[in-house]
Protein backbone atom coordinates (compact mmCIF):
# COMPACT_ATOMS: atom_id res chain seq x y z
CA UNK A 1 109.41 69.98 125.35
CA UNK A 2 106.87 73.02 125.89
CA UNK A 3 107.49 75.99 125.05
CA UNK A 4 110.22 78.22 126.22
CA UNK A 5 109.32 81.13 128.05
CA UNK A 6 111.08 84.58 126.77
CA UNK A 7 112.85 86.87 128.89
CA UNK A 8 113.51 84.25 131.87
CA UNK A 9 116.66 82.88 132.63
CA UNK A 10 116.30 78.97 131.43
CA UNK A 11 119.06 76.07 131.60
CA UNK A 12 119.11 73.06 129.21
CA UNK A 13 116.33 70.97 130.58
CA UNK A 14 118.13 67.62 130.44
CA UNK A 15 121.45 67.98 132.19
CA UNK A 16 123.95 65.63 130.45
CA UNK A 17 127.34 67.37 131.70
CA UNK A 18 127.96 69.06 129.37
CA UNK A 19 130.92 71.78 129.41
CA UNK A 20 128.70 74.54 127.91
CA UNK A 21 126.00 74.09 129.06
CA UNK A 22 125.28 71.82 132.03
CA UNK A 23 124.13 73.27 135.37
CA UNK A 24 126.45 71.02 137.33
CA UNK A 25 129.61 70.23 135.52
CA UNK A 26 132.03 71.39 137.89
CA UNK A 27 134.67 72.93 135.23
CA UNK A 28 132.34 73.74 132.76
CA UNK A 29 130.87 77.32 131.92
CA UNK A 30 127.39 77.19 133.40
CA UNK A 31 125.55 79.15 130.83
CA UNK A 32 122.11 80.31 131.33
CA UNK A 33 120.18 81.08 128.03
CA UNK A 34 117.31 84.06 127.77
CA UNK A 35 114.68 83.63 124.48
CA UNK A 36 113.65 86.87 123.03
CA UNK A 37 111.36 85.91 120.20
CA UNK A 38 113.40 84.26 117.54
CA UNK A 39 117.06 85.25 119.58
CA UNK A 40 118.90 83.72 122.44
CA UNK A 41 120.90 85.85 124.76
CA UNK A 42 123.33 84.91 127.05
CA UNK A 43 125.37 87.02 129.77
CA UNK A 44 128.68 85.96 130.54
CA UNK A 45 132.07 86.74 131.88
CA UNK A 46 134.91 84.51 130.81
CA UNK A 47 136.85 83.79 133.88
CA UNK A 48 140.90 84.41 134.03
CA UNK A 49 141.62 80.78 133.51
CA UNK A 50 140.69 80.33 130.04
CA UNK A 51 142.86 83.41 128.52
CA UNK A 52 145.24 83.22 126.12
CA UNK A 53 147.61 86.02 126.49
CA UNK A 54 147.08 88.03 129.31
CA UNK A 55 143.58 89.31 130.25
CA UNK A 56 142.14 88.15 126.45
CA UNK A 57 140.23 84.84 125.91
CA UNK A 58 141.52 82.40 124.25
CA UNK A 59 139.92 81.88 120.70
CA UNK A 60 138.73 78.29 121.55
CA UNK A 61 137.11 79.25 124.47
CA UNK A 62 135.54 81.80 122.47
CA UNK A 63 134.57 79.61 119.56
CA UNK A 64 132.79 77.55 122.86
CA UNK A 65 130.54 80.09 123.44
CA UNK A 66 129.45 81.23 119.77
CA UNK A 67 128.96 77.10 119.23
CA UNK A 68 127.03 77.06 122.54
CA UNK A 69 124.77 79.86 122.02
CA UNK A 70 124.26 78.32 118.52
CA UNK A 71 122.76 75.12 119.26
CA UNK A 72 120.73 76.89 122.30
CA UNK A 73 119.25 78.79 119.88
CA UNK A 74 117.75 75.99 117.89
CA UNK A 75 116.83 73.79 120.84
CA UNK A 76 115.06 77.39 122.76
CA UNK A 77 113.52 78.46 119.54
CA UNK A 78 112.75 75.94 117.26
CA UNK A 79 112.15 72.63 119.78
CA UNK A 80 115.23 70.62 117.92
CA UNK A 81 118.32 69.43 119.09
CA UNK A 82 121.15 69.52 117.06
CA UNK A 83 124.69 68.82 116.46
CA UNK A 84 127.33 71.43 115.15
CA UNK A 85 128.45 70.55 111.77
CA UNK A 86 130.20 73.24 110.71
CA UNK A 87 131.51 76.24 112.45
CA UNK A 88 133.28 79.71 111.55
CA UNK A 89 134.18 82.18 113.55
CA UNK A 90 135.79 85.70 112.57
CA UNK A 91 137.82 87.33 115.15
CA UNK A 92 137.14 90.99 115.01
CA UNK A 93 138.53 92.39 118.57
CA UNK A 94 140.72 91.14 121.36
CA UNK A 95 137.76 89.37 123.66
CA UNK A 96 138.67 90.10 127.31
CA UNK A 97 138.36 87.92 130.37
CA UNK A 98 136.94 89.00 133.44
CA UNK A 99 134.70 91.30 132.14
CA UNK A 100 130.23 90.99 131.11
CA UNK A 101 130.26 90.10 127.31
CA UNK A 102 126.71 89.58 125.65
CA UNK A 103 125.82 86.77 123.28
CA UNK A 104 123.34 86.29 120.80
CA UNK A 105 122.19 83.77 118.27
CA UNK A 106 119.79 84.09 115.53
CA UNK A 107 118.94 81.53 112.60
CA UNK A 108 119.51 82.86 109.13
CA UNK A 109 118.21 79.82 107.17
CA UNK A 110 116.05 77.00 107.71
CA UNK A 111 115.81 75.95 104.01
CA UNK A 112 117.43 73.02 104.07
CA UNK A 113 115.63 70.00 105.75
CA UNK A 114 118.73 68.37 107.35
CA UNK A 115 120.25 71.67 109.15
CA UNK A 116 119.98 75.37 110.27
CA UNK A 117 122.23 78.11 109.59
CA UNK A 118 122.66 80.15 112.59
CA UNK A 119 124.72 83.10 113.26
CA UNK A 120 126.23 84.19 117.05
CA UNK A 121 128.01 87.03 117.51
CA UNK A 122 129.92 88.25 121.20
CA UNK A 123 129.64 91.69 122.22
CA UNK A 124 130.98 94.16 125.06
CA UNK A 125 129.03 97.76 125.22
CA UNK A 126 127.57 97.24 121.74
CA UNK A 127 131.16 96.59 120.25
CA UNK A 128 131.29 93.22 118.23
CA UNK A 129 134.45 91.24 119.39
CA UNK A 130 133.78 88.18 117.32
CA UNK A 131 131.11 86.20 114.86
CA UNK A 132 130.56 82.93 113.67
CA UNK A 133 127.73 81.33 111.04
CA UNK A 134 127.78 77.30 111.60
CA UNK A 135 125.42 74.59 110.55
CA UNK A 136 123.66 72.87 113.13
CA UNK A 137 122.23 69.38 112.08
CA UNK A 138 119.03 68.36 113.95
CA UNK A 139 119.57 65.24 115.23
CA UNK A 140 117.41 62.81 117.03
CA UNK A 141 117.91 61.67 120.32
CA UNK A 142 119.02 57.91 119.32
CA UNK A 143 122.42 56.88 120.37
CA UNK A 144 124.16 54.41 117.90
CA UNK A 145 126.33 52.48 119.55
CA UNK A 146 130.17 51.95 118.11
């Protein structure tokens, strides 16, 4: 893949479908991914339909996005595609719905040759709403088949 531009608006390249990610999945979030050095950004507003209680996300959905902006990271950054292994997230505030929330992604480790540890966190006017740290194992394009 060539390099990925910073500060430009960029898409996953090969559009498999996938929920996160994908360009044309009809139900799925459409995120679009901005590389500033060794970061990824992402803009979103979590529509109505995937709260919880009223007006706040749901905590899977927002797991969704710290995994999504995760794996972005390494692909936009780092030119490997990966797999999430292992994923925490830490609730801090009530995430709304319906309202811009910024995303970011940086890697804290690449030490071990197998995986990356990244970090995401959510955000709304500078206030942290959530975090996660995952491992993200690089994995190879090959499909094994059952």
């Amino acid at each position: 893949m060539p390099p990925v531009p910073e500060h430009v608006e960029i898409v996953f390249p090969d559009d498999g479908g996938c929920f996160g990610c994908s360009p044309t999945n009809p139900n799925g979030l459409h995120l679009r991914f901005r590389r500033e050095g060794e970061i990824v950004r992402v803009r979103h507003t979590i529509a109505d339909g995937f709260h919880g209680a009223p007006g706040i996300a749901h905590g899977g959905i927002v797991a969704t996005l710290l995994d999504e902006v995760s794996c972005a990271l390494v692909t936009f950054v780092f030119d490997r595609r990966v797999v999430t292994g292992e994923l925490t997230v830490r609730y801090e505030h009530p995430v709304p719905v319906e309202v811009p929330l910024d995303l970011l992604a940086r890697a804290t480790s690449r030490e071990h040759p197998r995986y990356v540890v990244v970090e995401g966190e959510i955000s709304r006017d500078g206030v942290r709403l959530a975090r996660s740290t995952g491992r993200f194992f690089y994995h190879e394009q090959e499909h094994v088949a059952p």
